[in-house]
PDB file of N, CA and C in Angstrom:
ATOM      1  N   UNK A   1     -42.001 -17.106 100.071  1.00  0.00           N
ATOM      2  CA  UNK A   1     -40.768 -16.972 100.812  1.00  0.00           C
ATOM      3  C   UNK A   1     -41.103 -16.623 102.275  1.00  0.00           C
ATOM      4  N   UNK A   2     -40.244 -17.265 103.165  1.00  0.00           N
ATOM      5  CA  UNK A   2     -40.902 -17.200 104.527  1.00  0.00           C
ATOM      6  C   UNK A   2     -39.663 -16.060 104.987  1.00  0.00           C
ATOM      7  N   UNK A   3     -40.339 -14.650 105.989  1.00  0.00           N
ATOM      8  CA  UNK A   3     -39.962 -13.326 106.556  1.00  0.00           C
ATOM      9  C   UNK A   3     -38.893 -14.106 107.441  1.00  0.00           C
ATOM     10  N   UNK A   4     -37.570 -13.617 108.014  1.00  0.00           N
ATOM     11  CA  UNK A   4     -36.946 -13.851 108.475  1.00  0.00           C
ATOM     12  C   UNK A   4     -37.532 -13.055 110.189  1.00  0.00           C
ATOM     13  N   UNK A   5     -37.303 -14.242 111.378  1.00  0.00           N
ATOM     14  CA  UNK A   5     -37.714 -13.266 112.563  1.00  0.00           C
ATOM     15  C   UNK A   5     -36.582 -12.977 112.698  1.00  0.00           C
ATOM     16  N   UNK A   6     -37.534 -11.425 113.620  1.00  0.00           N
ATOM     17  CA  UNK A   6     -36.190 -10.994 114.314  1.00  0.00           C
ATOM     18  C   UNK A   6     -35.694 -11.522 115.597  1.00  0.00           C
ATOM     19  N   UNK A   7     -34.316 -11.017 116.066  1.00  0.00           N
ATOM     20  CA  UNK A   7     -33.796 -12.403 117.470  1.00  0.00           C
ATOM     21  C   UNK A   7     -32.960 -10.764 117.813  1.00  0.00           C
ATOM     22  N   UNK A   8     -33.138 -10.561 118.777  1.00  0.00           N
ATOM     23  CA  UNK A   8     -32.530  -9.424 120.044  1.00  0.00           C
ATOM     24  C   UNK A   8     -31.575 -10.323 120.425  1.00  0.00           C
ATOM     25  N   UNK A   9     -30.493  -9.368 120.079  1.00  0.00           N
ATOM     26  CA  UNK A   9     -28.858 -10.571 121.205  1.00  0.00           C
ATOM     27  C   UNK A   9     -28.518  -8.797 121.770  1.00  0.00           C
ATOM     28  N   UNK A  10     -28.040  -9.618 123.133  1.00  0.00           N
ATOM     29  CA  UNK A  10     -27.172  -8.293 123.712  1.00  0.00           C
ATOM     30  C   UNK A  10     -25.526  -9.145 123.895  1.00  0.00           C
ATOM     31  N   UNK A  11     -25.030  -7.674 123.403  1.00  0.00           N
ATOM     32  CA  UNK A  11     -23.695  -7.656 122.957  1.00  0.00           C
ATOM     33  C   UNK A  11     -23.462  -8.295 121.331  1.00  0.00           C
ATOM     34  N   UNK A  12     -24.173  -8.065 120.948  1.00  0.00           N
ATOM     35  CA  UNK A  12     -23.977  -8.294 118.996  1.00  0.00           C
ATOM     36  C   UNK A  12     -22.874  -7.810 118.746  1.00  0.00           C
ATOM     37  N   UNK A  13     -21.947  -8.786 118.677  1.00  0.00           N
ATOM     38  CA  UNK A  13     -21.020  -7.514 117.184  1.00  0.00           C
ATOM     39  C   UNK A  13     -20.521  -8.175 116.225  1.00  0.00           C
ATOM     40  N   UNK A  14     -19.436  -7.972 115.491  1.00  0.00           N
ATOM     41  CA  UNK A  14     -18.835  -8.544 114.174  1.00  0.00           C
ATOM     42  C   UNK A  14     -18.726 -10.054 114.666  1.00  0.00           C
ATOM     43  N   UNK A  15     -17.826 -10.770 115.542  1.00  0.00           N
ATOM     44  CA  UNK A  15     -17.587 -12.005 116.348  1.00  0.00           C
ATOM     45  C   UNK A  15     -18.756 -12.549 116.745  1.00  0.00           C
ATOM     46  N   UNK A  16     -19.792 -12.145 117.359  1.00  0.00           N
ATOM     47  CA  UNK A  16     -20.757 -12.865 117.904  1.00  0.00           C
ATOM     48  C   UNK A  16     -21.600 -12.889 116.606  1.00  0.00           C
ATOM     49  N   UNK A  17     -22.070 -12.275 115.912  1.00  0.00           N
ATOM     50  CA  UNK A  17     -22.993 -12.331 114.445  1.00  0.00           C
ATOM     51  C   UNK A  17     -21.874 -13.440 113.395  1.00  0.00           C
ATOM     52  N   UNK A  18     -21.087 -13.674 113.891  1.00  0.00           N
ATOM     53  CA  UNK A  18     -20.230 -14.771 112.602  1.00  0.00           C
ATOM     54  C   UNK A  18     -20.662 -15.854 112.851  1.00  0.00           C
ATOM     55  N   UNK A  19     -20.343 -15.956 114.466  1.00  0.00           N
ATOM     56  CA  UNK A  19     -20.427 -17.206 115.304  1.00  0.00           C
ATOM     57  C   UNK A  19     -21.987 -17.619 115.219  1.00  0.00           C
ATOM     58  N   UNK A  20     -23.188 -17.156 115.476  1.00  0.00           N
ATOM     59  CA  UNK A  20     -24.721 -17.117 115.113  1.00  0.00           C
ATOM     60  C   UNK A  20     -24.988 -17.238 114.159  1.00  0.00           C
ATOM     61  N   UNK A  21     -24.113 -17.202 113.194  1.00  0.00           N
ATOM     62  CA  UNK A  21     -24.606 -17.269 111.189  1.00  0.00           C
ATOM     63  C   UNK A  21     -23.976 -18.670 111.245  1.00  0.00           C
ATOM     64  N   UNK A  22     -23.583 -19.371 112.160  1.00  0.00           N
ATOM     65  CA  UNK A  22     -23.374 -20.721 112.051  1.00  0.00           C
ATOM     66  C   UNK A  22     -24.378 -21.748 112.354  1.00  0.00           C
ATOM     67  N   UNK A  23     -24.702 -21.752 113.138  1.00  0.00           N
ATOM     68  CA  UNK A  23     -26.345 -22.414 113.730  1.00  0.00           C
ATOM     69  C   UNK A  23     -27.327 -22.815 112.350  1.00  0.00           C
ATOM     70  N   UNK A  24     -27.503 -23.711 112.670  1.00  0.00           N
ATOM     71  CA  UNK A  24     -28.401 -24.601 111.178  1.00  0.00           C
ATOM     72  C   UNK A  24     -30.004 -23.551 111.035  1.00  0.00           C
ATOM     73  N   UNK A  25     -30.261 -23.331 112.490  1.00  0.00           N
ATOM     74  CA  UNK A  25     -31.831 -21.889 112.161  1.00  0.00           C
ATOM     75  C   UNK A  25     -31.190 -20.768 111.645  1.00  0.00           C
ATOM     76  N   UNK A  26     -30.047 -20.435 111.575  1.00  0.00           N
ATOM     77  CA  UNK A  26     -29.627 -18.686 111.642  1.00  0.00           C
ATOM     78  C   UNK A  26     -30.214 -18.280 110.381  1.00  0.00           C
ATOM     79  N   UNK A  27     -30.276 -19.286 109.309  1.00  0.00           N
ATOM     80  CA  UNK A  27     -31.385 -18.389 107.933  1.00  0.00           C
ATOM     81  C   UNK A  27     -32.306 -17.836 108.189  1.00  0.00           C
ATOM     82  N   UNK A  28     -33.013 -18.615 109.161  1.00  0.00           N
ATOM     83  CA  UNK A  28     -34.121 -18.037 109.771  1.00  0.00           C
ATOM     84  C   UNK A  28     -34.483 -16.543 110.552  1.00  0.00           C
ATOM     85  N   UNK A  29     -33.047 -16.046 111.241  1.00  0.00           N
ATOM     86  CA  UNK A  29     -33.306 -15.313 112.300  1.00  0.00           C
ATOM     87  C   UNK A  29     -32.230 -13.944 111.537  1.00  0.00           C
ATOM     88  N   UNK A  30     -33.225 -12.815 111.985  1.00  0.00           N
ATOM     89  CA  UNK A  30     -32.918 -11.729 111.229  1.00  0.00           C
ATOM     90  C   UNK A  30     -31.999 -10.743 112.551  1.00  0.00           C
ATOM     91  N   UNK A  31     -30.664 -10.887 112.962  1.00  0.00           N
ATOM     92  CA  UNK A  31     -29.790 -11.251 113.978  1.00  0.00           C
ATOM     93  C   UNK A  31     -29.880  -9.278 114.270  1.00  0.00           C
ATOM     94  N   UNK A  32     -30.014  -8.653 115.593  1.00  0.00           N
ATOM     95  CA  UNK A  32     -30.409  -7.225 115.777  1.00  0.00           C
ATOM     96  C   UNK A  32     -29.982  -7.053 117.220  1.00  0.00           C
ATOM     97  N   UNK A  33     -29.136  -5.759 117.087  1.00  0.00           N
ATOM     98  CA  UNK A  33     -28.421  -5.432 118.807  1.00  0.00           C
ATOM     99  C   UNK A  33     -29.393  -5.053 119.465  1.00  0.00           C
ATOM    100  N   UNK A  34     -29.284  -5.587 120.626  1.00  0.00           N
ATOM    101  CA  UNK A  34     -30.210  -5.208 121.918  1.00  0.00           C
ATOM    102  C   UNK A  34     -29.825  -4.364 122.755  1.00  0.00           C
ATOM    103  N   UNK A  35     -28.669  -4.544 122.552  1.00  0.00           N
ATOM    104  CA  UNK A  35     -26.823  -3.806 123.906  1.00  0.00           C
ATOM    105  C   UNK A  35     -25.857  -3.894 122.874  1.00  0.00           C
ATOM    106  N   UNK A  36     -25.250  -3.003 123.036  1.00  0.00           N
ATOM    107  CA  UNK A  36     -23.908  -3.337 122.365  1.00  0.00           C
ATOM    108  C   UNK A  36     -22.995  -3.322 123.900  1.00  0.00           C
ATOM    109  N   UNK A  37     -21.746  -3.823 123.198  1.00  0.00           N
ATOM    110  CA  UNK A  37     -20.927  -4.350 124.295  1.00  0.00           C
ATOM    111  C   UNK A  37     -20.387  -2.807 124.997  1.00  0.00           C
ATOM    112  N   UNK A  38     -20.661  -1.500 123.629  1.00  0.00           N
ATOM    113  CA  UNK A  38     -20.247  -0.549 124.813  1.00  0.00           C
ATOM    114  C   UNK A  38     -21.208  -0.038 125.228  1.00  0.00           C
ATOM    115  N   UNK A  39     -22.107  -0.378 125.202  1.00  0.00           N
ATOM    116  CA  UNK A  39     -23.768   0.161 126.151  1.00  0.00           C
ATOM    117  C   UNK A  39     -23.619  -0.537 127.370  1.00  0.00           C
ATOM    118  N   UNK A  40     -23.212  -2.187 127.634  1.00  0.00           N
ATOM    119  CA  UNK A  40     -22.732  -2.934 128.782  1.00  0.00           C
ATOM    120  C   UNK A  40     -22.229  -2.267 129.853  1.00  0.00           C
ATOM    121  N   UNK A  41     -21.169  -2.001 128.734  1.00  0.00           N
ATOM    122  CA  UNK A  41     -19.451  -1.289 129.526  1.00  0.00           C
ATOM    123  C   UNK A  41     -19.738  -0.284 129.998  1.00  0.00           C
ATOM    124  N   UNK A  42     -20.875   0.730 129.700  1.00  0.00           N
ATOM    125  CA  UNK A  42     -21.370   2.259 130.290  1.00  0.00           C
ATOM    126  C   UNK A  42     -22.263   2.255 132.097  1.00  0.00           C
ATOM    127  N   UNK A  43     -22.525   0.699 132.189  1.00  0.00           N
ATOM    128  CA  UNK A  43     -23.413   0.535 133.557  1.00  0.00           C
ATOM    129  C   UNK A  43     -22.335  -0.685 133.899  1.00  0.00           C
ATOM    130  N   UNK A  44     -22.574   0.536 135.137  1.00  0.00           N
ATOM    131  CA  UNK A  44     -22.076   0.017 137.109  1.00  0.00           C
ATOM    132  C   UNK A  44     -22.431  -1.638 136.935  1.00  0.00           C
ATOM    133  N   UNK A  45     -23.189  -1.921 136.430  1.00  0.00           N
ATOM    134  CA  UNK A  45     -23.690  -3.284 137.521  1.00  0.00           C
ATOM    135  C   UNK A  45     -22.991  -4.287 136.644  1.00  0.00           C
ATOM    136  N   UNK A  46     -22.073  -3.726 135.658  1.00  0.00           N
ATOM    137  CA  UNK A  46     -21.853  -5.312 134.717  1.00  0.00           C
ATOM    138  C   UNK A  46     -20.189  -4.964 134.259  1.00  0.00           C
ATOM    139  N   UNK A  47     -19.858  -5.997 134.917  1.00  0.00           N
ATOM    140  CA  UNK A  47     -18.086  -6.503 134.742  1.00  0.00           C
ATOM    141  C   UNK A  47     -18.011  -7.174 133.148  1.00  0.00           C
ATOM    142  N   UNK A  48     -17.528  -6.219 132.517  1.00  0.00           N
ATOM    143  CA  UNK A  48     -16.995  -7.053 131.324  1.00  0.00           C
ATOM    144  C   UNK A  48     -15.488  -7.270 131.571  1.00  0.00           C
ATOM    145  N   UNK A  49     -14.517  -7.159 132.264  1.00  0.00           N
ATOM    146  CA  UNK A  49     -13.015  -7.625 132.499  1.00  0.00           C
ATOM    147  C   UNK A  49     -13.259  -9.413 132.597  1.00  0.00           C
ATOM    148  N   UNK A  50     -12.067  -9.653 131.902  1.00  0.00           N
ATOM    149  CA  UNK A  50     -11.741 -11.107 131.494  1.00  0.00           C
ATOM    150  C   UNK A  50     -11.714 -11.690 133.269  1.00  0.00           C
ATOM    151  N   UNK A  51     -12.187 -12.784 133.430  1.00  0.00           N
ATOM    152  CA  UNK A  51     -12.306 -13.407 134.490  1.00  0.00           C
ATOM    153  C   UNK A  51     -10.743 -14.219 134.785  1.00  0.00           C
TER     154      UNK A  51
END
């Protein structure tokens, strides 16, 4: 049985891990927060408001 890698996403959450379990590799990739979206939201330098 082949180890699943791991894949760093920033901003992981319930929505983005659904949407990534779609992708024909995602068996492959063992899906792990890098950032969460409120680690983002805590630093100056990054606008999460809807454009």
């Amino acid at each position: 049985m082949t180890e699943k890698g791991p894949v760093f996403v920033v901003g992981l959450d319930e929505f983005n891990q659904q949407m990534l379990a779609t992708l024909p590799q995602a068996a492959g990739f063992d899906l792990r927060p890098a950032l969460t979206l409120a680690e983002m939201g805590d630093h100056p330098d990054v606008d999460l408001t809807d454009s």
